[in-house]
C-alpha atoms as a PDB file:
ATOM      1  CA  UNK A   1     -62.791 -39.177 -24.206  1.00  0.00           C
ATOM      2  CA  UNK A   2     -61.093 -42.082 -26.081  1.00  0.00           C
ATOM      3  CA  UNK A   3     -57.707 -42.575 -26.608  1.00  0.00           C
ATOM      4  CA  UNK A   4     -56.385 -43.528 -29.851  1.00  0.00           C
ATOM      5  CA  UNK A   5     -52.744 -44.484 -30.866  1.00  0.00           C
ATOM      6  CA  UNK A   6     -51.587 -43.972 -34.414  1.00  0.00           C
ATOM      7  CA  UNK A   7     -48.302 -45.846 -34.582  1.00  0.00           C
ATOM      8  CA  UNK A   8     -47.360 -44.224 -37.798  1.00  0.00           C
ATOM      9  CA  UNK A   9     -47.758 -41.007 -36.688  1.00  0.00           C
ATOM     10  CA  UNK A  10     -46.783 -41.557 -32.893  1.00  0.00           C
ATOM     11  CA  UNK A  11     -44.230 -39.767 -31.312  1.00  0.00           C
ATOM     12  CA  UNK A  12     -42.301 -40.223 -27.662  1.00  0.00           C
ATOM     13  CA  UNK A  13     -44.394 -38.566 -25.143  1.00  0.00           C
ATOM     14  CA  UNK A  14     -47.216 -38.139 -27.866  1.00  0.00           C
ATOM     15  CA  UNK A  15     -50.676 -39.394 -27.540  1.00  0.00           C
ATOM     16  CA  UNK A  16     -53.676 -38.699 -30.151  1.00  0.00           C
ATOM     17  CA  UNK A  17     -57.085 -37.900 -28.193  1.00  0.00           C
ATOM     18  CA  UNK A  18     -60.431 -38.052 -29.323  1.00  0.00           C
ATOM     19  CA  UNK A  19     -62.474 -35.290 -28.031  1.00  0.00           C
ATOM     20  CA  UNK A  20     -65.614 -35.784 -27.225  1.00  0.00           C
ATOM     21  CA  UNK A  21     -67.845 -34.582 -30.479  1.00  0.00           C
ATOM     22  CA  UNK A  22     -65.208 -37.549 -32.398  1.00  0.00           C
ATOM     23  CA  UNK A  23     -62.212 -35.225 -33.770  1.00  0.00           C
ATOM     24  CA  UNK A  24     -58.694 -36.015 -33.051  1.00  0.00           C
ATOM     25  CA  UNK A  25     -57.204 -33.555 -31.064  1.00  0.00           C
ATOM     26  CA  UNK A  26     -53.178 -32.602 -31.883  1.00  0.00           C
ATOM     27  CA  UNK A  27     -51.069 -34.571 -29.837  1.00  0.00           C
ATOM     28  CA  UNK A  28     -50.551 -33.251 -26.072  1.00  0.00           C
ATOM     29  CA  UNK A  29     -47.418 -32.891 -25.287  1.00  0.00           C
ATOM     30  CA  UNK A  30     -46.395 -34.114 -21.770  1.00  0.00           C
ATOM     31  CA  UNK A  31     -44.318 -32.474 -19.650  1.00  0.00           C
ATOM     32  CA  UNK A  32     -42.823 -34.082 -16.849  1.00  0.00           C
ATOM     33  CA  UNK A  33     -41.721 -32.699 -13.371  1.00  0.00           C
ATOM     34  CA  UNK A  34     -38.518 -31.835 -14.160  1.00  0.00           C
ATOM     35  CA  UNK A  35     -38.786 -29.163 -17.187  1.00  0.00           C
ATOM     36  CA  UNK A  36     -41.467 -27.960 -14.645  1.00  0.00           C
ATOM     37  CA  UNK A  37     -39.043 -27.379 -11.792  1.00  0.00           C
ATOM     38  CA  UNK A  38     -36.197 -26.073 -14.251  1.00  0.00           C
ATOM     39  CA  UNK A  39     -38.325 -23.684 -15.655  1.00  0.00           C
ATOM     40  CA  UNK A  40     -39.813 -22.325 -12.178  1.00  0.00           C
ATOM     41  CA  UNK A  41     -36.182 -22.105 -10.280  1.00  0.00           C
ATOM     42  CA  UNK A  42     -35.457 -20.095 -13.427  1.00  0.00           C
ATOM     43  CA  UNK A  43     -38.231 -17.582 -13.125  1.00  0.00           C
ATOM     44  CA  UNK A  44     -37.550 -17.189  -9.818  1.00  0.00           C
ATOM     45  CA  UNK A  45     -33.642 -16.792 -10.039  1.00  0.00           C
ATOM     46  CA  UNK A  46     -34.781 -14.481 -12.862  1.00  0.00           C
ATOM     47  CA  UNK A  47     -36.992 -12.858 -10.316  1.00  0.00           C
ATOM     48  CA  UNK A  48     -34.138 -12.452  -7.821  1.00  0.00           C
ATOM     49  CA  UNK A  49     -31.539 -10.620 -10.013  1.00  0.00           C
ATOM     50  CA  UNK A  50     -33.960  -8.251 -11.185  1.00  0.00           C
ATOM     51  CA  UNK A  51     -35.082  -7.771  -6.916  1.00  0.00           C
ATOM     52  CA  UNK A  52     -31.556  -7.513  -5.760  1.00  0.00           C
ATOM     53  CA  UNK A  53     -30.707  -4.776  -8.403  1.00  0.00           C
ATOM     54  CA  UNK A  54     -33.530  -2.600  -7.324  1.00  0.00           C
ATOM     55  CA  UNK A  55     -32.847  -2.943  -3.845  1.00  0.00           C
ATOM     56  CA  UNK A  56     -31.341  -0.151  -1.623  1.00  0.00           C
ATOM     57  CA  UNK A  57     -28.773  -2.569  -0.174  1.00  0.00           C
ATOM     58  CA  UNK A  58     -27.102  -3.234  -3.051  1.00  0.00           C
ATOM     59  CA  UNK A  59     -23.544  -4.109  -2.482  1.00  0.00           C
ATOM     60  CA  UNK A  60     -21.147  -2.929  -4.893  1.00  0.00           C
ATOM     61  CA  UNK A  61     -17.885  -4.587  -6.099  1.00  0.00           C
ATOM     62  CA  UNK A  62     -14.948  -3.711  -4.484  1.00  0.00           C
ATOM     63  CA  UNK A  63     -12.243  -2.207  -6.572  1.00  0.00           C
ATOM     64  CA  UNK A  64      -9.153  -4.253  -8.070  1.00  0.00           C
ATOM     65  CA  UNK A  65      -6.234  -3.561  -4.858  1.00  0.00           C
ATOM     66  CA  UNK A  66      -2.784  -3.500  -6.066  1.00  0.00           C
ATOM     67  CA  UNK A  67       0.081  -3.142  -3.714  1.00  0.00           C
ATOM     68  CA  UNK A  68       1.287  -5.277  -1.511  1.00  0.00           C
ATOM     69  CA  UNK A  69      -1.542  -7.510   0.700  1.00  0.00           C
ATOM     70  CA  UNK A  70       0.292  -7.338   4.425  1.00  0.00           C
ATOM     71  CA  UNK A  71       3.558  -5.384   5.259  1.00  0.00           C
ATOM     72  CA  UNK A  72       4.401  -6.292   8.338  1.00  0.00           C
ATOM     73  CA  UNK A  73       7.386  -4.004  10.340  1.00  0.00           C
ATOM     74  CA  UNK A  74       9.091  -4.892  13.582  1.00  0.00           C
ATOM     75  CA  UNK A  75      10.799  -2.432  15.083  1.00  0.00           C
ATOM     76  CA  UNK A  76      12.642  -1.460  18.713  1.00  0.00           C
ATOM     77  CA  UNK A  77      14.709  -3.263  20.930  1.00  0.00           C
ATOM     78  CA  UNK A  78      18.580  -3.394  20.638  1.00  0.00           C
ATOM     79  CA  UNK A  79      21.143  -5.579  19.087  1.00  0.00           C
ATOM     80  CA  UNK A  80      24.847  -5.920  19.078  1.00  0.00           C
ATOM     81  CA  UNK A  81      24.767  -3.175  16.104  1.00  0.00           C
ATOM     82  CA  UNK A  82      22.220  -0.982  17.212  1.00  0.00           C
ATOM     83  CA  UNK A  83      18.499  -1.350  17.187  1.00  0.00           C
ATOM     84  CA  UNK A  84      16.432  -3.806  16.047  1.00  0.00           C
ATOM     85  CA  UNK A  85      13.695  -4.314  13.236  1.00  0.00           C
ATOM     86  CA  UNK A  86      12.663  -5.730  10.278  1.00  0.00           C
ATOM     87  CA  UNK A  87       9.907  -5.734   7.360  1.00  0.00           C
ATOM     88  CA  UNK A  88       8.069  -8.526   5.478  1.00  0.00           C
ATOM     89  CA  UNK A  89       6.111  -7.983   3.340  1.00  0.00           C
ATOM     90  CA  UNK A  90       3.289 -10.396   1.648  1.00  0.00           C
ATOM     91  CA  UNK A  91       2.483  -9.738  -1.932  1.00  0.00           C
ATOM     92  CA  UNK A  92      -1.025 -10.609  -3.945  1.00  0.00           C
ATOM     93  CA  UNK A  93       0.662 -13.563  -5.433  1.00  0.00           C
ATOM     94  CA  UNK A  94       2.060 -14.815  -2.185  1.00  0.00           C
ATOM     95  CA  UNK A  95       5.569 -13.939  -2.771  1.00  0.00           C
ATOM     96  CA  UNK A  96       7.076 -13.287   0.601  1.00  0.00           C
ATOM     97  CA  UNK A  97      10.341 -11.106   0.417  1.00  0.00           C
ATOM     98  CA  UNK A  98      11.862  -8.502   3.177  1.00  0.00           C
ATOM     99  CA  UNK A  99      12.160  -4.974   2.328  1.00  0.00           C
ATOM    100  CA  UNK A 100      15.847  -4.708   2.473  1.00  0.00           C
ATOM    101  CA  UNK A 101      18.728  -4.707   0.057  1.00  0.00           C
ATOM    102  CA  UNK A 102      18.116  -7.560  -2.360  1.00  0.00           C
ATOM    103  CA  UNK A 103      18.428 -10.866  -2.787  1.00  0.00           C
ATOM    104  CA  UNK A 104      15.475 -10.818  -0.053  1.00  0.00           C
ATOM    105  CA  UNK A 105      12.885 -13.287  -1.060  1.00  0.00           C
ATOM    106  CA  UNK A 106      11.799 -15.388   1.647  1.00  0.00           C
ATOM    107  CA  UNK A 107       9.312 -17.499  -0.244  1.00  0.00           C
ATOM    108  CA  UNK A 108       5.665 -18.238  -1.201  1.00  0.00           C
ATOM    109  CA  UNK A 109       2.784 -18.433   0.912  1.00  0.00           C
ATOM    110  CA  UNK A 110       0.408 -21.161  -0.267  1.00  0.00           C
ATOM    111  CA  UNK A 111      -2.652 -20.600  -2.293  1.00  0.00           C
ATOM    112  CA  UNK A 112      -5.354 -21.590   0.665  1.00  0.00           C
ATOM    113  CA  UNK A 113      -3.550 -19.741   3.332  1.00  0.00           C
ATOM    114  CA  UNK A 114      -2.975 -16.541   1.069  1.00  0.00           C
ATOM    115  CA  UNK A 115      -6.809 -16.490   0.421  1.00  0.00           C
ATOM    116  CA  UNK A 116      -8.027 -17.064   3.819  1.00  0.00           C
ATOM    117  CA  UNK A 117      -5.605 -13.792   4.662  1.00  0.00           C
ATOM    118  CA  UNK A 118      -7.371 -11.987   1.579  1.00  0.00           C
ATOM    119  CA  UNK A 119     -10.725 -12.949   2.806  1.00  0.00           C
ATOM    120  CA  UNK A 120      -9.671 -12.062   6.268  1.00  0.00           C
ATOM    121  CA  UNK A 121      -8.556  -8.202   5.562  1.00  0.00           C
ATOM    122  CA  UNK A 122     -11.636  -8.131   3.359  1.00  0.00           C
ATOM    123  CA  UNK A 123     -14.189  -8.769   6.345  1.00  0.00           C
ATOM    124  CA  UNK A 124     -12.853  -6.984   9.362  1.00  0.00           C
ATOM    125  CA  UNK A 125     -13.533  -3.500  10.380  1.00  0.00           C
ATOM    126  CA  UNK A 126     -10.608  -1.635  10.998  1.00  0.00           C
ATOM    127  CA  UNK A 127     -12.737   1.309  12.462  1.00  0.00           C
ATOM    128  CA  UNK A 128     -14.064  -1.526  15.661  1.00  0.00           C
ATOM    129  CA  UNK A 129     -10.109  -2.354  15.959  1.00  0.00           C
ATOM    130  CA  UNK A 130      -8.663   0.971  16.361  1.00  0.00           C
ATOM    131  CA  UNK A 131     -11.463   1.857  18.086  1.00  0.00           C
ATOM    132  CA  UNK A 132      -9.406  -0.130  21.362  1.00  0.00           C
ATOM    133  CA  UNK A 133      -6.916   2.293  21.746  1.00  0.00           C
ATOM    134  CA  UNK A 134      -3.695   0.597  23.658  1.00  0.00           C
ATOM    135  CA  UNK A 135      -3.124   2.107  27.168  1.00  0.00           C
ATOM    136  CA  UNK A 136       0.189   0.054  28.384  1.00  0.00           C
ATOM    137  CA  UNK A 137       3.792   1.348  28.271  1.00  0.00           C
ATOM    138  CA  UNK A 138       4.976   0.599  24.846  1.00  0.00           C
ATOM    139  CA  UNK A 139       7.507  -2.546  24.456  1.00  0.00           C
ATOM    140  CA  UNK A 140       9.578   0.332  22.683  1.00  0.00           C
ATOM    141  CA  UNK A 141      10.427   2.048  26.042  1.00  0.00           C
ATOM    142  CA  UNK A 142      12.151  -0.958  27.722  1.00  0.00           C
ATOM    143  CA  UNK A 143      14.243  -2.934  24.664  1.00  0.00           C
ATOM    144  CA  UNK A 144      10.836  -4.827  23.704  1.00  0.00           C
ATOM    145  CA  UNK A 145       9.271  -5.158  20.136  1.00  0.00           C
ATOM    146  CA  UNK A 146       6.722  -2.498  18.221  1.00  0.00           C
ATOM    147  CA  UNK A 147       5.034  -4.343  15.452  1.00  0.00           C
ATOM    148  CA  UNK A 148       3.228  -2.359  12.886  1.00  0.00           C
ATOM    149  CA  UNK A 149       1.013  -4.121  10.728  1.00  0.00           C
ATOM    150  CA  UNK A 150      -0.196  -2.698   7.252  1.00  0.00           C
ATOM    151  CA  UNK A 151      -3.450  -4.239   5.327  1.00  0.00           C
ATOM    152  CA  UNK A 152      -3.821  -3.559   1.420  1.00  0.00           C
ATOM    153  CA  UNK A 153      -7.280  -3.139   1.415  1.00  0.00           C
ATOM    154  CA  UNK A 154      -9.685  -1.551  -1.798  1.00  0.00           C
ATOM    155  CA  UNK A 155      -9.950   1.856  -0.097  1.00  0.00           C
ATOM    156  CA  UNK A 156      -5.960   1.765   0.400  1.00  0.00           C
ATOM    157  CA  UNK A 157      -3.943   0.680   3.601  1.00  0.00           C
ATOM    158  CA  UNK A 158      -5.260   0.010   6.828  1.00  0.00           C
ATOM    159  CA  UNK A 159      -2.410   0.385   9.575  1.00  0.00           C
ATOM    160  CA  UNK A 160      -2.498  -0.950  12.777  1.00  0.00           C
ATOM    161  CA  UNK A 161       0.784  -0.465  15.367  1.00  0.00           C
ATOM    162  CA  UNK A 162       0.656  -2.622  18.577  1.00  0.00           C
ATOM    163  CA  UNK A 163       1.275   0.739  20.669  1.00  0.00           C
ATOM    164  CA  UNK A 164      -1.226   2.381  19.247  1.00  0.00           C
ATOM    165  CA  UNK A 165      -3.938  -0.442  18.963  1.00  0.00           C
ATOM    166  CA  UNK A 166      -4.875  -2.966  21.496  1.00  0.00           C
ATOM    167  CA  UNK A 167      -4.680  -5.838  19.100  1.00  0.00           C
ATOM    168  CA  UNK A 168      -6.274  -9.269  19.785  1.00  0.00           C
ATOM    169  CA  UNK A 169      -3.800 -12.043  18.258  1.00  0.00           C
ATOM    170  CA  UNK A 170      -6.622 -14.500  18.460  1.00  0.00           C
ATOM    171  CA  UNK A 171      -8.860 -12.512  16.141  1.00  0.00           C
ATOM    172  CA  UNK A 172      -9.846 -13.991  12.911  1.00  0.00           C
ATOM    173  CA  UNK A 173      -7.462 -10.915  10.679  1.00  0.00           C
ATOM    174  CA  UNK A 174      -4.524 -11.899  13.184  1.00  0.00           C
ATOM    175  CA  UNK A 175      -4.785 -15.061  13.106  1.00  0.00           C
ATOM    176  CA  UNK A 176      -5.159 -15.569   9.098  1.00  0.00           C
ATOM    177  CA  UNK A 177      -1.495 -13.384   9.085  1.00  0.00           C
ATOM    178  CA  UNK A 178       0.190 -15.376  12.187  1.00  0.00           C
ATOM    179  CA  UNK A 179      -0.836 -18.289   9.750  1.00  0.00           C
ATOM    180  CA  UNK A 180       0.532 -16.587   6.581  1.00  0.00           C
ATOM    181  CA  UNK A 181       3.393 -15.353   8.446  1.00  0.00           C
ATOM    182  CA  UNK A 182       4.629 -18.478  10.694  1.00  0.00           C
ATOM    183  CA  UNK A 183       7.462 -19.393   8.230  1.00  0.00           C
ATOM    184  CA  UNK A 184       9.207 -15.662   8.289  1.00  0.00           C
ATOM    185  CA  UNK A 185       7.821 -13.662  10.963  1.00  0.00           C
ATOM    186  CA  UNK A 186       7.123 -14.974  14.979  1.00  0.00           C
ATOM    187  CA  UNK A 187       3.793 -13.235  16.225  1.00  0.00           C
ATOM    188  CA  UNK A 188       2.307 -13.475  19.713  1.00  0.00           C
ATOM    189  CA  UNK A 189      -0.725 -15.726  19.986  1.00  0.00           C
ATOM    190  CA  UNK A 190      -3.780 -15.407  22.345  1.00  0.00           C
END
């Protein structure tokens, strides 16, 4: 096989060949390495979405939540006019207000922080925590502090009371709320 360049009719990436009986063959068109690897990783991401939609696993999207994201209620203990207790609550936006009598915003919690909680609530299993029931004297009983904690999550809201629930501060949910929380609300840490 010869090779035989036409500059009038030459194009970038074309070459003329002679085959071998003496007739130009159409130019070949080259294709380089990278068209090649585009076009497999799109096959195979093509591939993939039509796998993972047949498969058995398939997870669904979780619903919109609306609601507030944390509500969190202290409660017990006595003051000079009567018992104690309070509730913050967190909404989706990060607004931070208490539940009493307005004016009662507290402020914002920032962006990063209010997603880590969101992704936090998202990922635990509330079944594995309540399934550590608390067997202690409740703080109630001697002038000490219940806290009751309440998660907006897509099936609805997820409560968990300290004297109900033996609840490890240093877990990943409790720790993404002390976080969110610090400015309002003062939560034990482990």
């Amino acid at each position: 096989m010869s090779v035989d360049r036409f500059p009038s009719t030459w194009r970038l990436g074309q070459v003329r060949v002679r085959a071998a009986d003496g007739r130009l063959r159409p130019p070949a068109i080259r294709v380089t390495r990278r068209p090649r690897v585009l076009i497999e990783a799109a096959c195979l991401l093509a591939i993939a979405t039509i796998a993972s939609g047949c498969s058995p696993g398939t997870s669904t999207p979780l619903p919109l939540v609306t609601g507030p994201l944390l509500t969190i209620e202290t409660r017990g203990g006595l003051g000079p006019d009567g018992p104690c207790g309070a509730t913050v609550v967190i909404e989706r936006d990060g607004r931070v207000h208490q539940a009493a009598k307005p004016p009662n915003d507290l402020g914002i919690v920032p962006p990063a922080v209010l997603a880590a909680l969101d992704a936090a609530i998202r990922t635990t299993d509330f079944a594995e925590l309540r399934s550590h029931p608390f067997t202690g004297q409740c703080p109630t009983a001697y002038d000490g502090q219940e806290i009751v904690f309440e998660f907006g999550v897509p099936g609805g809201v997820e409560r968990i009371a300290t004297c109900e629930v033996a609840v490890d501060f240093g877990s990943p949910l409790f720790r993404a709320a002390s976080t969110a929380l610090a400015p309002y609300v003062s939560l034990p840490i482990s």
